[in-house]
N, C-alpha and C. Protein backbone atom coordinates (compact mmCIF):
# COMPACT_ATOMS: atom_id res chain seq x y z
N UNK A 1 197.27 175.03 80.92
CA UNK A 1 196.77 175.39 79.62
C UNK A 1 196.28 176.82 79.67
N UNK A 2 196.46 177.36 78.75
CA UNK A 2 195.89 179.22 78.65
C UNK A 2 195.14 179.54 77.79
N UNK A 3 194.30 180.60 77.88
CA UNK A 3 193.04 180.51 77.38
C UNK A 3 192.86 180.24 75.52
N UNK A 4 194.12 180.14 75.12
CA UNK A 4 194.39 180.07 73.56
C UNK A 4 194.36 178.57 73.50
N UNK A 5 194.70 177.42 74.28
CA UNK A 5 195.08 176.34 73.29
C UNK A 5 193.69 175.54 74.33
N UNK A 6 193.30 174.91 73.48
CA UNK A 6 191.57 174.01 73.53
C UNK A 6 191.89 172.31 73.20
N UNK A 7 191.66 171.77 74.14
CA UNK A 7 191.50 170.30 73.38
C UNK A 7 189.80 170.04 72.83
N UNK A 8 190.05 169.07 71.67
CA UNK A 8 188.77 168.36 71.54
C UNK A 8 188.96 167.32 71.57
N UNK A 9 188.28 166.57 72.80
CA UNK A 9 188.05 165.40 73.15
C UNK A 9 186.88 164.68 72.81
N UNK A 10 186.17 165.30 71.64
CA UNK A 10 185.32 164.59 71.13
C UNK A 10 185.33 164.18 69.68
N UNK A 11 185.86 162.93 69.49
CA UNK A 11 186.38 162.50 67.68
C UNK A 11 185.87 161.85 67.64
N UNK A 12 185.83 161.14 66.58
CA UNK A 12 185.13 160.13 65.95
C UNK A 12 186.22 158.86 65.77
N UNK A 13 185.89 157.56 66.33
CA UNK A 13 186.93 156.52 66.85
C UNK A 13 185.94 155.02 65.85
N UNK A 14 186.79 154.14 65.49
CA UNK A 14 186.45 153.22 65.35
C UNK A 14 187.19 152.12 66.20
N UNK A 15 186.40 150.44 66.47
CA UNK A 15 186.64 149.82 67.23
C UNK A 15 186.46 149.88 68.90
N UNK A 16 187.27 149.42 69.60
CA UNK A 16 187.00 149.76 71.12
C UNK A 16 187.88 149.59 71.72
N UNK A 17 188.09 150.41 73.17
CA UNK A 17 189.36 150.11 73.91
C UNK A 17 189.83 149.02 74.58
N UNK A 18 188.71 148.21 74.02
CA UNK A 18 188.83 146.48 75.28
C UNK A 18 188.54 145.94 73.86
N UNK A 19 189.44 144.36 73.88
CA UNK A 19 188.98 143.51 73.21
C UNK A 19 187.40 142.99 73.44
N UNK A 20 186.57 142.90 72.17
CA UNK A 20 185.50 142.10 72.48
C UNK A 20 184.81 140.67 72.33
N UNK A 21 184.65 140.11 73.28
CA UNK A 21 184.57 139.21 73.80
C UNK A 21 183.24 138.32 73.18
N UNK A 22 182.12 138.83 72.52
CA UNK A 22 181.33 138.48 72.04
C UNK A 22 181.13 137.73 70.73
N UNK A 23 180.34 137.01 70.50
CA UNK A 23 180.05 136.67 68.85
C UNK A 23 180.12 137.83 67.86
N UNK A 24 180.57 137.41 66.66
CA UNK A 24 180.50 138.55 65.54
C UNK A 24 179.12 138.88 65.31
N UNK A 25 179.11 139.84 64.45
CA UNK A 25 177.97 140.34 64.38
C UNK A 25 177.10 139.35 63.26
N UNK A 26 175.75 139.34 63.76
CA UNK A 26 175.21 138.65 62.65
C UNK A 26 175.02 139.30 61.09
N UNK A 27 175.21 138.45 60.23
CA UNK A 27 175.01 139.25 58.85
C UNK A 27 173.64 139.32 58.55
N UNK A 28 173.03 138.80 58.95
CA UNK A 28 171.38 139.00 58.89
C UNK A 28 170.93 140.60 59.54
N UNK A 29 171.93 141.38 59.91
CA UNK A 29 172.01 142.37 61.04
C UNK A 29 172.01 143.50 60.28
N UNK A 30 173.44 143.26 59.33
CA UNK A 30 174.11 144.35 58.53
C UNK A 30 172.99 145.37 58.08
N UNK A 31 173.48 146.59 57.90
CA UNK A 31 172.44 147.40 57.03
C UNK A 31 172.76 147.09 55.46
N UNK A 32 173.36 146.25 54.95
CA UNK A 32 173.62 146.16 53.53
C UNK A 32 173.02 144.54 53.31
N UNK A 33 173.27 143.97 54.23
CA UNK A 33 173.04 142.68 54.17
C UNK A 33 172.07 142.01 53.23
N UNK A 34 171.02 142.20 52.90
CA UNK A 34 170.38 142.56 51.57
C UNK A 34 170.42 142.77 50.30
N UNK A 35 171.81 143.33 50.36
CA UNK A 35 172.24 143.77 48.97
C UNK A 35 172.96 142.61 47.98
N UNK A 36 172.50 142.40 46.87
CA UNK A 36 173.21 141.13 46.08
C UNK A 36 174.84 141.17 46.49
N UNK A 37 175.68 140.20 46.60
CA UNK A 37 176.74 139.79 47.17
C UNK A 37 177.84 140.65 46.45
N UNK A 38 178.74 140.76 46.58
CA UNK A 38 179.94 141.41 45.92
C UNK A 38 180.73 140.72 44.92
N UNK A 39 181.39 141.16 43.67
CA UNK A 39 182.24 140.47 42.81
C UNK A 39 183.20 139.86 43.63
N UNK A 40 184.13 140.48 44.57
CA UNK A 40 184.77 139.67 45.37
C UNK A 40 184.22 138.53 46.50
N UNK A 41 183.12 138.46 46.79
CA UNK A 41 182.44 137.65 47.53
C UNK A 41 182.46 136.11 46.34
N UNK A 42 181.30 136.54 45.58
CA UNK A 42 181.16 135.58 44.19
C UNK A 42 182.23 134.79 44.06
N UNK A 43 183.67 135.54 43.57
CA UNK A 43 184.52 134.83 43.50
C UNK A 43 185.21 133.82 44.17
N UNK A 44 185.27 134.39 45.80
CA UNK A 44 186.06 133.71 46.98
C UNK A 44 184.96 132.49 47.06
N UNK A 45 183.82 132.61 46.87
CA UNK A 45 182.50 131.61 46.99
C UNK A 45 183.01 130.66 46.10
N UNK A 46 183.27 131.24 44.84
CA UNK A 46 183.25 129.90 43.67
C UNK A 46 184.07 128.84 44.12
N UNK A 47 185.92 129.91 44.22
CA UNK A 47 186.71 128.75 44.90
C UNK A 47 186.17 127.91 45.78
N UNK A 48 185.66 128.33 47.10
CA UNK A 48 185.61 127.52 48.00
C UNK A 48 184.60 126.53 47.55
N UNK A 49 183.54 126.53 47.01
CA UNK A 49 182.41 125.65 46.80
C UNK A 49 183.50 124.56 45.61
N UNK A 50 184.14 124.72 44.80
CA UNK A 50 184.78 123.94 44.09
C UNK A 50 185.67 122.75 44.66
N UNK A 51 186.45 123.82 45.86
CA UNK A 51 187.66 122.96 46.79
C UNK A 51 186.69 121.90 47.28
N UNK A 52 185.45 122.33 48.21
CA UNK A 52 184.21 121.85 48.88
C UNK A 52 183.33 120.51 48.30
N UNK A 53 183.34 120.78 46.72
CA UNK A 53 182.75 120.37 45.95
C UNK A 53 181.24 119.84 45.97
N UNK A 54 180.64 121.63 46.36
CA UNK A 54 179.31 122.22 46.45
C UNK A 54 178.98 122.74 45.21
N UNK A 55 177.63 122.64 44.88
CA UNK A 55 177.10 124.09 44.05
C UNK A 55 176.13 124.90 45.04
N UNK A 56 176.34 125.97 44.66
CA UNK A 56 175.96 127.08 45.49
C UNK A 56 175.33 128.12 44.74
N UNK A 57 173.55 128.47 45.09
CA UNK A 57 172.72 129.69 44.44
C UNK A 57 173.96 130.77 43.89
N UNK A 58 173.54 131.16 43.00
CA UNK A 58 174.71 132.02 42.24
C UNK A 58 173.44 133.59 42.73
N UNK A 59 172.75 133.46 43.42
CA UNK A 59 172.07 134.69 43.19
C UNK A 59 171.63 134.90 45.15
N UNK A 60 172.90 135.15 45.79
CA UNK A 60 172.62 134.97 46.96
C UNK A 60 172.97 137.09 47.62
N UNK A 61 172.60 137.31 48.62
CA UNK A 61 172.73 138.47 49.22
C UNK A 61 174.18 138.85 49.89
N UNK A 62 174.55 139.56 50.28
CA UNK A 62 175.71 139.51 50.94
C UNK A 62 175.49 139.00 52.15
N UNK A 63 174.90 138.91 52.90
CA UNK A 63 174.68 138.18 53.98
C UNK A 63 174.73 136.58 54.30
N UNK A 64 174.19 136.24 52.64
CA UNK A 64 174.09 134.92 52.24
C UNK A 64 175.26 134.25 52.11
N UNK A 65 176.02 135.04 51.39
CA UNK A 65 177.37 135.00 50.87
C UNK A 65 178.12 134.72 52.22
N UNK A 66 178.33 135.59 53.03
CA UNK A 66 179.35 135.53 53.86
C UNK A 66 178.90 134.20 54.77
N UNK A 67 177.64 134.05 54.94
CA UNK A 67 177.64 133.01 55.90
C UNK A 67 177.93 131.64 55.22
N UNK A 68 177.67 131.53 54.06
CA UNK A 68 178.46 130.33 52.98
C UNK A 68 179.79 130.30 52.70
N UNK A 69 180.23 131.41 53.10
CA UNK A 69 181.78 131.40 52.92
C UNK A 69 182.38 131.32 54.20
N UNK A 70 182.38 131.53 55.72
CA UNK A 70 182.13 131.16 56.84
C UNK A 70 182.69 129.24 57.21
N UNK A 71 181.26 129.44 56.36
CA UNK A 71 181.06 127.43 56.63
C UNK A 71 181.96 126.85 55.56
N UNK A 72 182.15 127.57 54.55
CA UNK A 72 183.06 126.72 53.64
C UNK A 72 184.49 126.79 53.98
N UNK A 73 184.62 127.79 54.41
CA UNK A 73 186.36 128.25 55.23
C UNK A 73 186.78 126.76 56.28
N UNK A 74 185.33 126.73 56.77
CA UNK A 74 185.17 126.00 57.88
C UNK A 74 185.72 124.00 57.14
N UNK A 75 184.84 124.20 56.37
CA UNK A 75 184.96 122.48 55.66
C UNK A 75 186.22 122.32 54.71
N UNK A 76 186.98 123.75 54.54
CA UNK A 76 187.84 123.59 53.27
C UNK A 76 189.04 123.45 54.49
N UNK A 77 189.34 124.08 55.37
CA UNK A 77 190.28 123.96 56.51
C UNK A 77 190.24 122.58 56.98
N UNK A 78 189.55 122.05 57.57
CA UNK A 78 188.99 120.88 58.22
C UNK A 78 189.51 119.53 57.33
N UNK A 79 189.51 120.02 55.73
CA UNK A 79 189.66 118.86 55.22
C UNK A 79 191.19 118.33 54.58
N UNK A 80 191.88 119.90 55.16
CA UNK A 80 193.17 120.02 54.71
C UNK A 80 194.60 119.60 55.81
């Protein structure tokens, strides 16, 4: 290499070079997690609580959300 051409070996990367092996992250964790749930959350919720044939707080966090949608993935699979 000559004194004109430079690498930068310092970028900005998402993910990791090894699969990881651990539990997902908790949503109780998130920095948003707090935040009222998403229109697309709401929705994927309704289905599943219907298939499920749950009612489910309509006024839950995103954190809330995902872990109800989680378990319902879980009971709507299971029952199919």
């Amino acid at each position: 290499m000559n004194d004109q051409q430079t690498t930068d070996d310092t970028h900005d990367t998402l993910g990791s070079p090894v699969p990881e092996t651990g539990p997902e992250r908790d949503p109780e964790e998130w920095a948003t997690g707090d935040e009222p749930m998403t229109d697309a959350q709401r929705s994927y919720l309704d289905t599943l609580a219907r298939r499920a044939g749950e009612e489910i707080d309509a006024n839950l966090t995103k954190a809330q959300a995902s872990e109800h949608i989680d378990r319902l993935q879980g009971k709507v699979d299971g029952a199919g």
